[in-house]
Each structure stands twice: as C-alpha cells, then as structure tokens.
Protein backbone atom coordinates (compact mmCIF):
# COMPACT_ATOMS: atom_id res chain seq x y z
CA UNK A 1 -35.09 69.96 35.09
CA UNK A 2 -31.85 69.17 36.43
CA UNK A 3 -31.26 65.79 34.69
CA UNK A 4 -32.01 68.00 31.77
CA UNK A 5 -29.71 70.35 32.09
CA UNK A 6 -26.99 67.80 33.44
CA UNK A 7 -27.15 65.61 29.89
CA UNK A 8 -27.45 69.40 27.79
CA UNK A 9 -24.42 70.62 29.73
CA UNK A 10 -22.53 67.02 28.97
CA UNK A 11 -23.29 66.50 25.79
CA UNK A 12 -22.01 69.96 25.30
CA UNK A 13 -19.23 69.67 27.28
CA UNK A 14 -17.74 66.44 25.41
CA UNK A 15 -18.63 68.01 21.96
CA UNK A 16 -16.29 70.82 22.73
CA UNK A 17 -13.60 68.83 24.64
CA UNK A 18 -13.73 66.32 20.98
CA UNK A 19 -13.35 69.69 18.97
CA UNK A 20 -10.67 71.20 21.18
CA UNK A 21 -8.55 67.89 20.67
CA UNK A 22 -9.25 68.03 16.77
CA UNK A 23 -8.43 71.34 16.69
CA UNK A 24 -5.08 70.65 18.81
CA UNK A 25 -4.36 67.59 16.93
CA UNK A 26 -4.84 69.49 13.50
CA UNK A 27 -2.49 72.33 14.18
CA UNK A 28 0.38 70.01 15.75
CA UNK A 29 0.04 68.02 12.60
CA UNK A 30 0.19 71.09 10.09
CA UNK A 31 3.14 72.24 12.14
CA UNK A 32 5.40 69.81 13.20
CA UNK A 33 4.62 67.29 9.80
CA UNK A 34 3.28 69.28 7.41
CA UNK A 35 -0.26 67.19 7.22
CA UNK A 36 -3.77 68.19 7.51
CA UNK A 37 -6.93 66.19 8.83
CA UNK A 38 -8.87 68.44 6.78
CA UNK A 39 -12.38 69.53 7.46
CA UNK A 40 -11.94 70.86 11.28
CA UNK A 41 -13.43 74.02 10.14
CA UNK A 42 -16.27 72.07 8.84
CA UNK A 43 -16.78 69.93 12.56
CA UNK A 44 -15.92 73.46 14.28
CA UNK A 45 -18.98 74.98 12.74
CA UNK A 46 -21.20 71.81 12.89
CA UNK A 47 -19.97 71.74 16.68
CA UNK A 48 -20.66 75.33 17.72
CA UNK A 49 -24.53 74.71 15.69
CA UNK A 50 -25.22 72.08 17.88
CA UNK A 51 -23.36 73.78 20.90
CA UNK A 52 -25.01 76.92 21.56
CA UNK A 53 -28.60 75.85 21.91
CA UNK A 54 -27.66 72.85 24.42
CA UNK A 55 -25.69 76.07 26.48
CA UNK A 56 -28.45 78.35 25.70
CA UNK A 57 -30.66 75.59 27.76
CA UNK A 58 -28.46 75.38 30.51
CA UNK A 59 -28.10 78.93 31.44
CA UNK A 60 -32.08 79.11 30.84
CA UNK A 61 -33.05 76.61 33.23
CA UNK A 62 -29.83 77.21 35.54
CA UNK A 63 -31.23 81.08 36.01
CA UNK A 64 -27.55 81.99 34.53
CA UNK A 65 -28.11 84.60 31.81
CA UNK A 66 -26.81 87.66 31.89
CA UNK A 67 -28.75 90.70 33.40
CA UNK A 68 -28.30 93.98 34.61
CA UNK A 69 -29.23 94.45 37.90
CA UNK A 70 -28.74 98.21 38.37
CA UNK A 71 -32.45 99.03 38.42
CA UNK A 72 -34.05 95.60 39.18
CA UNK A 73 -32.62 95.30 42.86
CA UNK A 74 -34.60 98.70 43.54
CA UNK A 75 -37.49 97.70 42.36
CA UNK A 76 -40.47 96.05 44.25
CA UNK A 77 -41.64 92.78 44.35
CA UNK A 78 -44.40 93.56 41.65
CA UNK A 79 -42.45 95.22 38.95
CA UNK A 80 -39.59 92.55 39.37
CA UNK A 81 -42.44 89.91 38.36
CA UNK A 82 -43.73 91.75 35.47
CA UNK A 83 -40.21 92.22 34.27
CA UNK A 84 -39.57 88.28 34.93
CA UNK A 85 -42.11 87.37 33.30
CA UNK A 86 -41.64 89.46 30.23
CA UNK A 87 -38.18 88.13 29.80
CA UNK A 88 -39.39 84.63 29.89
CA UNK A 89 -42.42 85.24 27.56
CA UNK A 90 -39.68 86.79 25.32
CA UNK A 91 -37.47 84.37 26.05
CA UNK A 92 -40.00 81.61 24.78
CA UNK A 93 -41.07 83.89 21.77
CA UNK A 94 -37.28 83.75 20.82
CA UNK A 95 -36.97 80.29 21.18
CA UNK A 96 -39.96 79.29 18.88
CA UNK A 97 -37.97 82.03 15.99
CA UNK A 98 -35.04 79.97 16.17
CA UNK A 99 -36.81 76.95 16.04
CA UNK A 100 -39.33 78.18 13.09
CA UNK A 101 -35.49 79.08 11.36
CA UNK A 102 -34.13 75.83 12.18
CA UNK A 103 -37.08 73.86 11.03
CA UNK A 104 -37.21 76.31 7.69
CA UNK A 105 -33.59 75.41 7.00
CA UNK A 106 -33.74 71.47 7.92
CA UNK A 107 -37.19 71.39 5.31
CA UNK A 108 -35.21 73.22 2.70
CA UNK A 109 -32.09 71.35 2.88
CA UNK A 110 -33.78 68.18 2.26
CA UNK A 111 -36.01 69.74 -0.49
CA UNK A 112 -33.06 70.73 -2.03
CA UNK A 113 -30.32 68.11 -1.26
CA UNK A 114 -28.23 70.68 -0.09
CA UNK A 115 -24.45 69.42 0.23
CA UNK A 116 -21.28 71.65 2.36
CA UNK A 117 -18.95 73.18 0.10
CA UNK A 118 -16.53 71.70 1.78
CA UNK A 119 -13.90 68.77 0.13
CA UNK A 120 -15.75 66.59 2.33
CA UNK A 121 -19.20 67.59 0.32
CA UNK A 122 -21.02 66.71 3.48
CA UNK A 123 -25.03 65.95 3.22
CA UNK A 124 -25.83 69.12 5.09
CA UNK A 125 -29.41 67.03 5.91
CA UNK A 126 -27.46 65.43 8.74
CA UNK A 127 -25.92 68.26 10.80
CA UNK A 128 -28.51 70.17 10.42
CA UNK A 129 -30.71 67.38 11.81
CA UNK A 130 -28.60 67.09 15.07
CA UNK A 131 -28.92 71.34 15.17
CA UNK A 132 -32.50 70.96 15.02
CA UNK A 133 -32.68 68.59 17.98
CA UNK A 134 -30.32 70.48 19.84
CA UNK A 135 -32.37 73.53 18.94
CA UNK A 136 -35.70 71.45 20.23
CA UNK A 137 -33.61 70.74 23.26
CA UNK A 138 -33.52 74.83 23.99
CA UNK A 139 -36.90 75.55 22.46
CA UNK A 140 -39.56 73.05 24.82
CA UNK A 141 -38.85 74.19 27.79
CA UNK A 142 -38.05 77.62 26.96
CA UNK A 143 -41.57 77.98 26.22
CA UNK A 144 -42.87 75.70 29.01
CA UNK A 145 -40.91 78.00 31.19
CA UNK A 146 -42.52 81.34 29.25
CA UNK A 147 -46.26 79.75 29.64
CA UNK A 148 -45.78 79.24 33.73
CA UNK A 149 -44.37 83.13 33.83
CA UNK A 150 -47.47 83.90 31.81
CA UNK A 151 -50.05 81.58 33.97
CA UNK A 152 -48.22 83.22 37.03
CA UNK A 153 -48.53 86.55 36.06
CA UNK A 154 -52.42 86.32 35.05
CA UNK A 155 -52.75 84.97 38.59
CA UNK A 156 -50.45 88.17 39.99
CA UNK A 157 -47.96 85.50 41.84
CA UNK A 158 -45.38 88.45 42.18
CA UNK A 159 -43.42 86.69 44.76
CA UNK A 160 -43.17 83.38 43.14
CA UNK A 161 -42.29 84.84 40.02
CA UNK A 162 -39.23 86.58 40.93
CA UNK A 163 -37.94 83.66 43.20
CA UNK A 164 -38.98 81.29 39.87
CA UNK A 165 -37.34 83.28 37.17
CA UNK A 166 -35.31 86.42 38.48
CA UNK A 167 -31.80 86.37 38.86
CA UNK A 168 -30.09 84.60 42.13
CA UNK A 169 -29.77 86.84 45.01
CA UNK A 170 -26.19 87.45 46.31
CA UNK A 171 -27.31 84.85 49.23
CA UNK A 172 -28.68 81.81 46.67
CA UNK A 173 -25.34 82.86 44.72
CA UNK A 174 -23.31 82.55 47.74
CA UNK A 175 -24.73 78.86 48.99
CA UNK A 176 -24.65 77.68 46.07
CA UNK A 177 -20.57 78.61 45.71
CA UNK A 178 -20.38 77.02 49.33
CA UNK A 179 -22.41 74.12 48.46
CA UNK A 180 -19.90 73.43 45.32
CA UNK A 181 -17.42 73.96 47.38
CA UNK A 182 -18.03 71.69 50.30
CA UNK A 183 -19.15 68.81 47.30
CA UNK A 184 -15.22 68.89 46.14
C-alpha cells in the first residue's frame, strides 16, 4: 500500500506543482504584458477533478483524515473497533457513490459528446476519463479496506481493528515525526 500511495501522492503532487506554475505564469503574463494563455481556469478545474481523489487515497491509506478524538480516546478497545469499522464501511460505501457518479457522468458524456464551454471547446470525454481513473484509484481500496473492517468486525478483532484503522496514537504520531526527521 505504500507504493500506492507514494505514485497517488506524486502524481498529485506534480499535477499541482504544473498548475501552480500555469497559474503563476498566467498572471505575470496578464500583468506585466498584457497576454493571456487562456484556459487555466479550464486545467485548474480538470486538475483539482483529478486531484482530490488521488489525496483522498493518500490520507485513506496513510490513516490521515480528520477525526475528533474527544470521545474516542475514552472509549474502550471494543467500541473504538465498532466505530473503526463503521467509518471504513462508510468510507467504502462513499467511495463506490462517487464512483457510481463518476462512471454516470463519463457514460453520459460520451453518449452525448459533451464538449467544455470553454474557447478551447475541450472533448469533456477525456478529462473526465483521467477523473474516473483517479476516482478508481480512491475507490478499490477504499472498499478493500471497508471489507477487512467488516471481515474483522464479524470475527470481533477489536484490537486489530483500532491499531488497523483508528487514528495514530500520540506515540505512532511522534516516531513517525522522529523517523522523518532523522531520514532528512
């Protein structure tokens, strides 16, 4: 799962690097010479579509995602598993929504031929293509991930459900910061 996340996390960190050069590029232009690329909006929005799902899959699989931890550090081991679990079953169920959407949108763009309103008129087949496998990217092992929290939970592995899929203790948190830091 780490290679996974390593080439989600790159390919999402170059896309936004390009786009924050465009974007740079496209403003010092319209300033300074009174020129535009044109059609940054239109990469900013394709960017972002194929963006969020390859982040989405990083801070899945990197245990990342923001959670309140108010009530769920004074609970036991058993109700932090049920709750674990339930956020990864939901989790999956949300990915599979978004991918059901995604796949809905792709179908009827081809059906339909669907262009951007955009001066660049741009097939919208072909983003939408690379936000579909971006989305697939998010969606496969969101739901592997939700059918191991499910399998665990029918087999009442509290334990290994909260050290699979609960958030990082302040000790994992903590090594992990040290381990970064010793690696620069």
């Amino acid at each position: 799962m780490r290679n996974y996340t390593r080439v989600a996390s790159l390919v999402f960190g170059v896309t936004m690097l390009l786009l924050s050069f465009l974007v740079t590029a496209e403003t010092l232009l319209r300033k300074l010479a009174s020129v535009s690329i044109g059609g940054v909006d239109e990469l900013s929005g394709y960017a972002i579509a194929v963006g969020a799902p390859l982040a989405f899959t990083v801070a899945l699989a990197e245990r990342s995602h923001i959670r309140i931890n108010l009530l769920y550090l004074r609970l036991g081991t058993r109700a932090k598993g049920l709750l674990d679990a339930l956020c990864m079953v939901a989790l999956g169920a949300l990915a599979l929504f978004l991918a059901y959407f995604t796949v809905k949108t792709v179908i009827d763009t081809q059906a339909y031929h669907s262009i951007a309103q955009t001066p660049w008129a741009t097939p919208l087949i072909y983003p939408q293509a690379l936000w579909l496998a971006a989305m697939l990217v998010f969606t496969l092992p969101a739901v592997w991930l939700a059918g191991k929290a499910a399998w665990m939970l029918g087999h009442g592995q509290w334990q290994a459900l909260t050290s699979g899929f609960g958030p990082e203790s302040v000790e994992e948190e903590l090594r992990a910061e040290l381990d970064d830091l010793q690696r620069r």
